[in-house]
Every structure is written in structure tokens, then in C-alpha cells.
C-alpha atoms as a PDB file:
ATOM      1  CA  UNK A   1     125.824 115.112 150.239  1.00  0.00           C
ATOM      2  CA  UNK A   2     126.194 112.960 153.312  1.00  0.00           C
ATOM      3  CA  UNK A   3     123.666 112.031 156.003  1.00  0.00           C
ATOM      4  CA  UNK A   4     126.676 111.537 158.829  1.00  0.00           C
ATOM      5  CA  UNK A   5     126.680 115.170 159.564  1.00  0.00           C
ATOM      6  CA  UNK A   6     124.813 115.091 163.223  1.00  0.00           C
ATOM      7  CA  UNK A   7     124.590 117.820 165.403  1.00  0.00           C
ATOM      8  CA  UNK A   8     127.534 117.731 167.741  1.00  0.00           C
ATOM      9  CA  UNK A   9     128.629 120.233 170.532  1.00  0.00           C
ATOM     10  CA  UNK A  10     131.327 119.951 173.529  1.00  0.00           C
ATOM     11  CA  UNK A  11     130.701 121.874 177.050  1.00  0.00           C
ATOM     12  CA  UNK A  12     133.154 124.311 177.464  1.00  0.00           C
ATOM     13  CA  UNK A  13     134.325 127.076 180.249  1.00  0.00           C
ATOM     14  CA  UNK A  14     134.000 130.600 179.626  1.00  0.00           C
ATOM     15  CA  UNK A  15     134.522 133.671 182.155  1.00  0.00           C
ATOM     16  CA  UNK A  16     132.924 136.528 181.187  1.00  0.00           C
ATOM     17  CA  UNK A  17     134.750 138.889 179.798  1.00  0.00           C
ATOM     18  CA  UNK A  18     133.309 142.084 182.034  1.00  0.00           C
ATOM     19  CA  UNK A  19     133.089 140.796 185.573  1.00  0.00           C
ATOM     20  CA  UNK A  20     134.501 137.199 185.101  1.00  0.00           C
ATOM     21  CA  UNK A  21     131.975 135.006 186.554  1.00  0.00           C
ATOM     22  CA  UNK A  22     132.492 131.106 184.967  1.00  0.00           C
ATOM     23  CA  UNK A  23     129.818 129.726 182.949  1.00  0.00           C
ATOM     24  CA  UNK A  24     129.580 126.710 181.448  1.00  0.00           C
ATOM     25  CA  UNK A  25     128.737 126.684 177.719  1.00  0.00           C
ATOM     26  CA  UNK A  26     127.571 124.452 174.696  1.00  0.00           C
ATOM     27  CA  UNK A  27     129.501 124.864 171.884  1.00  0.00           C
ATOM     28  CA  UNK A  28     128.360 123.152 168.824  1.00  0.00           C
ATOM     29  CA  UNK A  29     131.124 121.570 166.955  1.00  0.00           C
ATOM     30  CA  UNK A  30     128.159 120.963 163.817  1.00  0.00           C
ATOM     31  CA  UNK A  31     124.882 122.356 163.146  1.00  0.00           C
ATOM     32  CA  UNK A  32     122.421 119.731 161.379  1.00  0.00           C
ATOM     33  CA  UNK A  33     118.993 121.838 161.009  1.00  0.00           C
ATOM     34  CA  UNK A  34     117.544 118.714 159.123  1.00  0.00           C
ATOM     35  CA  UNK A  35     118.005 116.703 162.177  1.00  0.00           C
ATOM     36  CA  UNK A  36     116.888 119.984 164.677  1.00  0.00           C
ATOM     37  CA  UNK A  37     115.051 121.938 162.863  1.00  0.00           C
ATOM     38  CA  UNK A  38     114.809 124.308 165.851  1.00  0.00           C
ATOM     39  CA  UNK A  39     118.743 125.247 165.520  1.00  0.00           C
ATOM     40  CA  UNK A  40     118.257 127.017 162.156  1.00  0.00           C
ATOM     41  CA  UNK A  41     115.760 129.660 163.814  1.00  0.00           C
ATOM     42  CA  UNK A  42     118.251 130.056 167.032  1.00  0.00           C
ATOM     43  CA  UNK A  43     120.989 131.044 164.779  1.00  0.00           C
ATOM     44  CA  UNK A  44     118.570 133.809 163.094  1.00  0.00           C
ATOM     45  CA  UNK A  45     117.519 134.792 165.776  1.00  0.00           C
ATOM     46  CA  UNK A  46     121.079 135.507 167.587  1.00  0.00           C
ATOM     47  CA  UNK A  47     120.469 132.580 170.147  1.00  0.00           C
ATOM     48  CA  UNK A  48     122.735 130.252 169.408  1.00  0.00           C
ATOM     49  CA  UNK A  49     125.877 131.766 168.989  1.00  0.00           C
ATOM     50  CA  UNK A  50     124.953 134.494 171.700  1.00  0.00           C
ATOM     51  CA  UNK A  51     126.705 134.942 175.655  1.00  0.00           C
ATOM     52  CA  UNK A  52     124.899 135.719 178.109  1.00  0.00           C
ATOM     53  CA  UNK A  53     126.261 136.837 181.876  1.00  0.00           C
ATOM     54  CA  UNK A  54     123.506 136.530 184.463  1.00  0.00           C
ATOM     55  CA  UNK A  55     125.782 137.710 186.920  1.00  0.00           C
ATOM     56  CA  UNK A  56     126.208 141.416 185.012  1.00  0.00           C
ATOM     57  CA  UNK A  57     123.956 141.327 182.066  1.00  0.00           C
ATOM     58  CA  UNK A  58     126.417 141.287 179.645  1.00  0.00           C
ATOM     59  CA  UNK A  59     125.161 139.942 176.234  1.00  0.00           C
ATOM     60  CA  UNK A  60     127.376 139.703 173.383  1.00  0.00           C
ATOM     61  CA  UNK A  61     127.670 137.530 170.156  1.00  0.00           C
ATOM     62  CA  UNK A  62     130.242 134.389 170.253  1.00  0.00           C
ATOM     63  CA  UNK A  63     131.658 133.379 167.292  1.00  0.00           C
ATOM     64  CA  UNK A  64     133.312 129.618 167.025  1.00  0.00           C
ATOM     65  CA  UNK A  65     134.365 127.511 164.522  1.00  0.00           C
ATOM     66  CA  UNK A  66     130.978 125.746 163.430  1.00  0.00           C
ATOM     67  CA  UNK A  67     129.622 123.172 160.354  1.00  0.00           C
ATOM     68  CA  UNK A  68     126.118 124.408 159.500  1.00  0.00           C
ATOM     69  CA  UNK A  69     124.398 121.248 157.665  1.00  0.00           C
ATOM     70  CA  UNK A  70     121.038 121.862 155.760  1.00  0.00           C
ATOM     71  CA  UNK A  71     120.671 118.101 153.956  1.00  0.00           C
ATOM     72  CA  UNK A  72     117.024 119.326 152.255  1.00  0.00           C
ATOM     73  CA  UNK A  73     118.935 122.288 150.336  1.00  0.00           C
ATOM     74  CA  UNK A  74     121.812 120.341 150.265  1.00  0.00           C
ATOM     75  CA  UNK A  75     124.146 123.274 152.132  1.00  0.00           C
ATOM     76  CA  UNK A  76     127.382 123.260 154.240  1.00  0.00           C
ATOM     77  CA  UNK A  77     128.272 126.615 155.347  1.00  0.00           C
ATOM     78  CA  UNK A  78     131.750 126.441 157.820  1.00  0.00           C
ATOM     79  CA  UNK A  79     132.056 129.368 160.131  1.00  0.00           C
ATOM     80  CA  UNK A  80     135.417 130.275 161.238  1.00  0.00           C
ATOM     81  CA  UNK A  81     136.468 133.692 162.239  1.00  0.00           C
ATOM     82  CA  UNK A  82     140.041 132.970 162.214  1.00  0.00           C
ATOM     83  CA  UNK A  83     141.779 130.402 159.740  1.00  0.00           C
ATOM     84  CA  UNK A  84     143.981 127.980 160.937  1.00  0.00           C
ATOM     85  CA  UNK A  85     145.691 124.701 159.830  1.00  0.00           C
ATOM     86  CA  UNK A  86     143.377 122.392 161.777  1.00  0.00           C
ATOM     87  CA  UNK A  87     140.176 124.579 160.198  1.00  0.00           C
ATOM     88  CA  UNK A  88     141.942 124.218 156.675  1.00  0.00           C
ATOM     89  CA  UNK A  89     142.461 120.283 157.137  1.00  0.00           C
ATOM     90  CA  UNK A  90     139.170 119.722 158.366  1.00  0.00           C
ATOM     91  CA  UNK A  91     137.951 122.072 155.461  1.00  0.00           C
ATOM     92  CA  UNK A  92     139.628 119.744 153.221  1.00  0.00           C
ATOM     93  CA  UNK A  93     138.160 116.668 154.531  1.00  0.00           C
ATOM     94  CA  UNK A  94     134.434 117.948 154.114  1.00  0.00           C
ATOM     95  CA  UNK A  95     135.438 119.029 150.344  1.00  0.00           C
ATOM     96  CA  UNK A  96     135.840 115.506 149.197  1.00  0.00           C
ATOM     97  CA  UNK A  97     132.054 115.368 149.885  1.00  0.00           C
ATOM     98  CA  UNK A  98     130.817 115.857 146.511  1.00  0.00           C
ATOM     99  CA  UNK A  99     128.124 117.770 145.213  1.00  0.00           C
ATOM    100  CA  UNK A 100     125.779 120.486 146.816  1.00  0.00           C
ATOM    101  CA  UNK A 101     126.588 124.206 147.949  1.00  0.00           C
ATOM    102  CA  UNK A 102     129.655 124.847 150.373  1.00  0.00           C
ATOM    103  CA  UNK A 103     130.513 128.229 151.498  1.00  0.00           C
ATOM    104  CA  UNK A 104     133.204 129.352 154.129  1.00  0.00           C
ATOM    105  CA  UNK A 105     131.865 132.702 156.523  1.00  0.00           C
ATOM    106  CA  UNK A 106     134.072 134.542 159.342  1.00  0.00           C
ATOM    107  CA  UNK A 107     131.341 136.187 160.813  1.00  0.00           C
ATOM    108  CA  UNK A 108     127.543 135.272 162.061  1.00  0.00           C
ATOM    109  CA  UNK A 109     125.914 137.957 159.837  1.00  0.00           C
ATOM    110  CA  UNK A 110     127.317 136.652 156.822  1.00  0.00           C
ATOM    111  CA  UNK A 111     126.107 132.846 158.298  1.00  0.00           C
ATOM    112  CA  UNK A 112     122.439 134.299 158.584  1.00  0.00           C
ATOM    113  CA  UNK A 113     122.891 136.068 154.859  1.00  0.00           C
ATOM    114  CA  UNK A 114     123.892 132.524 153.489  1.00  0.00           C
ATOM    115  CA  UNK A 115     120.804 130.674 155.307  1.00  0.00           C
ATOM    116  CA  UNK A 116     118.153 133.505 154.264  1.00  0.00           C
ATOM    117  CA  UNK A 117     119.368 133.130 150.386  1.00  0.00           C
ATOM    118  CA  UNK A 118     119.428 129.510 150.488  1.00  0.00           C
ATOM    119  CA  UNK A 119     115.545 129.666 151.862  1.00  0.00           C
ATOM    120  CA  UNK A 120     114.271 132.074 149.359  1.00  0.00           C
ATOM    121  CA  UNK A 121     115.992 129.682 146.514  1.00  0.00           C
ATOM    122  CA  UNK A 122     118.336 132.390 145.740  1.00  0.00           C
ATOM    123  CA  UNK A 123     121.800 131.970 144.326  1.00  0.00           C
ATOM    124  CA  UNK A 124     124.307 134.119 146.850  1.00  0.00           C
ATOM    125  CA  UNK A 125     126.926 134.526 144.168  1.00  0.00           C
ATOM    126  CA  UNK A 126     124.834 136.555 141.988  1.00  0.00           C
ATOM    127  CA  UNK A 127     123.631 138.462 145.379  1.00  0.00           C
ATOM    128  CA  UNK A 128     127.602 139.174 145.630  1.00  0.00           C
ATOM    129  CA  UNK A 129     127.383 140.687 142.172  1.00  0.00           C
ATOM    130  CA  UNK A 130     124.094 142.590 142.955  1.00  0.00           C
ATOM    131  CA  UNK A 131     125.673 144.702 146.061  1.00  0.00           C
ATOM    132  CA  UNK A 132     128.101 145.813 143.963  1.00  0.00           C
ATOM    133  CA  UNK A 133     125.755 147.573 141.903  1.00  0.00           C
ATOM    134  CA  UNK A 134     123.598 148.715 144.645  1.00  0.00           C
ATOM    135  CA  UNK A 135     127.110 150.676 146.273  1.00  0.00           C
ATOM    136  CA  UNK A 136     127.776 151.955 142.673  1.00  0.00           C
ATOM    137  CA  UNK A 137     124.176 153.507 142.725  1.00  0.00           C
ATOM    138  CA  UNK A 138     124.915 154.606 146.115  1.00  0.00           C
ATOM    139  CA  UNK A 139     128.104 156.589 145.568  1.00  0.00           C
ATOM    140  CA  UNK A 140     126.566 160.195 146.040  1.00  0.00           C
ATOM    141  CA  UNK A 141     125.518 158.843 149.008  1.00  0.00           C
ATOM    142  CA  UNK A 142     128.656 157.588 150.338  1.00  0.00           C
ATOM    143  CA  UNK A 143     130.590 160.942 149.461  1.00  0.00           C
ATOM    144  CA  UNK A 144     130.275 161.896 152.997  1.00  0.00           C
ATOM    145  CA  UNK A 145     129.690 158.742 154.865  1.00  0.00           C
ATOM    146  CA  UNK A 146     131.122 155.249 155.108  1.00  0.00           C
ATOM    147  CA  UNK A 147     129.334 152.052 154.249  1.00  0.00           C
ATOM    148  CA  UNK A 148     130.168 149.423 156.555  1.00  0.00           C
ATOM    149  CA  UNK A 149     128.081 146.524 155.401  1.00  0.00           C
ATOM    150  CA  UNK A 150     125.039 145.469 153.262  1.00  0.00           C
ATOM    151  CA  UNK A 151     123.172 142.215 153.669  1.00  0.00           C
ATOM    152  CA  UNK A 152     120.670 140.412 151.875  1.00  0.00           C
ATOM    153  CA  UNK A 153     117.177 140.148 153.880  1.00  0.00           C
ATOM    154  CA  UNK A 154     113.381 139.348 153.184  1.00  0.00           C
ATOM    155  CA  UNK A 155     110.067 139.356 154.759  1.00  0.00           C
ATOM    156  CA  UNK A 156     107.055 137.431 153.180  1.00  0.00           C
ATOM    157  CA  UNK A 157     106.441 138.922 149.505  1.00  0.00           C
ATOM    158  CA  UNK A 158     109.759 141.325 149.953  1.00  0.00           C
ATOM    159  CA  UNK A 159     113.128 141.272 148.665  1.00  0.00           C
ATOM    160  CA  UNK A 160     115.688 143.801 150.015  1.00  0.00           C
ATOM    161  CA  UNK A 161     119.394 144.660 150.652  1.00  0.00           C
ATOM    162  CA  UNK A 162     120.157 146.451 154.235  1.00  0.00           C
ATOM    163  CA  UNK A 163     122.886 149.010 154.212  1.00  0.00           C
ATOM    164  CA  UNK A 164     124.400 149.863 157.741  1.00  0.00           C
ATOM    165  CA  UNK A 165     126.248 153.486 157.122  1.00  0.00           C
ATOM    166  CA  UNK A 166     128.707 155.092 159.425  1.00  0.00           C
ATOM    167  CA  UNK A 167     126.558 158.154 159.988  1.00  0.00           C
ATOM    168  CA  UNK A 168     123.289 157.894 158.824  1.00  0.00           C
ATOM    169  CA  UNK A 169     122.480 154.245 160.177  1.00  0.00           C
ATOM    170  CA  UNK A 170     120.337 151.674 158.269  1.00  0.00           C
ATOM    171  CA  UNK A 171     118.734 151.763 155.190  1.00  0.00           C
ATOM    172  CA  UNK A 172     117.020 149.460 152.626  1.00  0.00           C
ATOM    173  CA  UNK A 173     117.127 149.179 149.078  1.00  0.00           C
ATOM    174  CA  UNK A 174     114.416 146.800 147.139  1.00  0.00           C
ATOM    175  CA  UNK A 175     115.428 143.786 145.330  1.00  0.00           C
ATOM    176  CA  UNK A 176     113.933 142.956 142.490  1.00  0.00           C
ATOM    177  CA  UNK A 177     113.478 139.356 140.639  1.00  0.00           C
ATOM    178  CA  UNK A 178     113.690 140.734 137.702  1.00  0.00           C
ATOM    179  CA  UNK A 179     116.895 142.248 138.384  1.00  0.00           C
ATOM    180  CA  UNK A 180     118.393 139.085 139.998  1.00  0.00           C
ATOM    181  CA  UNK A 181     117.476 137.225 136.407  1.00  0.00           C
ATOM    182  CA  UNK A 182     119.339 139.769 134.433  1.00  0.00           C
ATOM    183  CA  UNK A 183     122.651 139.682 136.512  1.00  0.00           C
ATOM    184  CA  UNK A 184     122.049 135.804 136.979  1.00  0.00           C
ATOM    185  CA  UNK A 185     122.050 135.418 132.808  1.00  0.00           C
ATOM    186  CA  UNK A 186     124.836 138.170 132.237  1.00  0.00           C
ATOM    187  CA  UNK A 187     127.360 136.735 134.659  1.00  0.00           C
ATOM    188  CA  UNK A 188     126.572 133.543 134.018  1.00  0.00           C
ATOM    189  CA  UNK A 189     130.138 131.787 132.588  1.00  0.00           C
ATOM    190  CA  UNK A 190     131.882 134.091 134.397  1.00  0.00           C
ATOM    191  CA  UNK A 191     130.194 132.878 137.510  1.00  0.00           C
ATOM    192  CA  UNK A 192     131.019 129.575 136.103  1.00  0.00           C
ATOM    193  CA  UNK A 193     134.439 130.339 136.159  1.00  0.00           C
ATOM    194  CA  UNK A 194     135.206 131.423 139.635  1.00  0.00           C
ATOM    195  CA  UNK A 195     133.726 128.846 141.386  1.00  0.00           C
ATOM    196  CA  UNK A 196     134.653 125.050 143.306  1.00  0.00           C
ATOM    197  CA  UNK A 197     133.130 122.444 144.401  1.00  0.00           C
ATOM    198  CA  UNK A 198     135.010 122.970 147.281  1.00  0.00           C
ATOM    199  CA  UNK A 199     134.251 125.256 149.898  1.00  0.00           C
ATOM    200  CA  UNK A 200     134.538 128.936 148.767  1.00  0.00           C
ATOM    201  CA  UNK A 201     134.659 132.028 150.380  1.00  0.00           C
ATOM    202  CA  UNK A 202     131.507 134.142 148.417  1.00  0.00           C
ATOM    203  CA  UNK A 203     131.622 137.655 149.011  1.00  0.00           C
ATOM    204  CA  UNK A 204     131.988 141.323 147.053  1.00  0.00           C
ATOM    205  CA  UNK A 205     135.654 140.604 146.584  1.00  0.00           C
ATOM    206  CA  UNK A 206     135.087 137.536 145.051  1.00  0.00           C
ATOM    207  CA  UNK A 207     132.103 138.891 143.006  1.00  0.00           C
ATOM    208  CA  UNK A 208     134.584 142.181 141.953  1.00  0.00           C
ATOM    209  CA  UNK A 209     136.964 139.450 140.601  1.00  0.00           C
ATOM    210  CA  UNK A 210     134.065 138.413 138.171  1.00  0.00           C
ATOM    211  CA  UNK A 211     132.595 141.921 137.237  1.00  0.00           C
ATOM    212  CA  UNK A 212     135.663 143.493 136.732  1.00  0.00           C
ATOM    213  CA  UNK A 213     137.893 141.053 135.229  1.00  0.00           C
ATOM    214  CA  UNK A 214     139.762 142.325 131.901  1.00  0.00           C
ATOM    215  CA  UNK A 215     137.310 140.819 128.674  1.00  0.00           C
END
């Protein structure tokens, strides 16, 4: 992977979007957390990509397109909450960069997800494959309420997913290693099969394309 990926960012103009008082804004056009190792805790922290209106108080999350660069773990992760042609072209230029992990996110949650796998060594396709088994053991559950999201998430020694239901709010489920080995081994060609060295869009539909494809 290359070194030439420095952290970049423009100033731009933004009027809040409650009272409309102008503030002026860094927006980073690339991420390199080898370079500022700072950035990485910013962005799991819900710092970086964060507005804040002193005039009203308003604080909200602000989403841009955005190159995360981790050189040591060899990871590119490109953030873009809307595709475009100038966000495919410059995709296209950063997939001729061969070798390492490249994923493509639309939303900061899913950019935090990516970062906490890659730092507990983890493999986030066969996390994909994991949540679908957690919402299939989860289906009385869901008879009367809607899952909106799970996540992947850790503290020191723990391995978990968070749910975030309609009604009943959050819950955890534990992750086990042991687990992780079993789906990593039984998916393991067809995980194989569905992916690039390009950048790729990692998430349950791509994992239900794997675990329920026709044998």
C-alpha cells in the first residue's frame, strides 16, 4: 500500500442548519492515522466528523466524502454517503493500489465498526456473516419489534455485537472466538469468492449473498 496518502482537509462554509449562523469548518479530504495518530480516536469518539453551533447548541454528526488511511494494518476505508461519478473515479484510482484491505462505508457507524475490527485483528467479512446468525437467533425477539442496526464493539477482554431495536432500545449479545473460527473456516471459499481487491462494499447483504447462495 502507498505511503502518499497524507492527511489532507479544505476549510469550508457551513450555516447551521437550525438558526443559520456561518461557521467555518475543516473538512478532511483524507484521514492518515499513521501520520496523526490522534485522528483515529476523534473519529471514535464522534469528534471529527461532528457540527457543532455555539450560537444554538446544536450538535449533530456530518458526514463527507473521506479516505481513512491506516498504513500499519494496511487499511483504506472511503466514506461516502452518496455515490457519485467523481466518488466512483476517484474510487477507481485508489483501486489500482494493490494489496491490503479496502472497504467502501455510507455512514460513520459503519466507519467506526470497520476501524474497531481492524484493531482487534478481526476479519469484518466473517463479522457480516456472524450478524446474520445473531438476527436468526433473535427472531422471537423481533416478532414484535424492529431491528434497526447491529454493530460490532469491544472493551478490553470482551467481544460483543450491539443491537439498537425500535422499541426496546439497545442490547448486547457476546461474541465468541470460538465462534468467529468456526464461521471463518466454514465460509471460507465462499468468502473467497465474493471478494476484490478493489474496494468493496462489506455488509449483511453482501454476507447473505455468501450464506445463502444455491450449493
Amino acid at each position: 500500500m502507498s505511503e502518499n496518502y497524507r492527511t489532507e482537509y479544505i476549510m469550508d462554509e457551513l450555516a447551521c442548519p437550525k438558526c443559520g449562523h456561518k461557521h467555518i469548518l475543516k473538512k478532511y479530504g483524507t484521514v492518515n492515522v499513521t501520520e496523526k495518530k490522534k485522528m483515529k480516536e476523534k473519529i471514535l469518539k464522534n469528534e471529527l466528523f461532528a457540527f457543532r453551533c455555539e450560537e444554538c447548541g446544536l450538535h449533530a454528526p456530518l458526514t463527507y466524502d473521506c479516505l481513512y488511511v491506516d498504513h500499519k494494518k494496511k487499511l483504506m476505508i472511503y466514506l461516502a454517503p452518496v455515490m457519485t461519478g467523481e466518488v466512483q473515479e476517484r474510487l477507481d484510482s485508489l483501486g489500482a493500489v494493490k494489496g491490503g484491505t479496502k472497504r467502501l462505508v455510507d455512514n460513520i457507524n459503519d466507519l467506526k465498526e470497520k476501524i474497531m475490527i481492524a484493531d482487534n485483528h478481526l476479519d469484518d467479512r466473517v463479522i457480516e456473516l456472524l450478524k446474520i446468525m445473531v438476527i436468526n437467533q433473535i427472531k422471537e425477539e423481533m416478532k414484535d419489534d424492529n431491528l434497526v442496526d447491529i454493530l460490532f464493539d469491544y472493551s478490553p477482554g470482551n467481544l460483543w455485537f450491539i443491537l439498537f431495536f425500535e422499541k426496546k432500545g439497545m442490547g448486547r449479545i457476546p461474541l465468541s472466538l470460538e465462534n468467529y473460527r468456526q464461521i471463518e473456516r466454514q465460509y471460507r471459499m465462499g468468502i473467497l469468492d465474493f471478494s476484490r481487491d478493489d474496494f468493496m462494499k462489506v455488509d449483511l447483504e453482501w454476507a447473505g449473498r455468501i450464506m445463502f447462495r444455491p450449493n
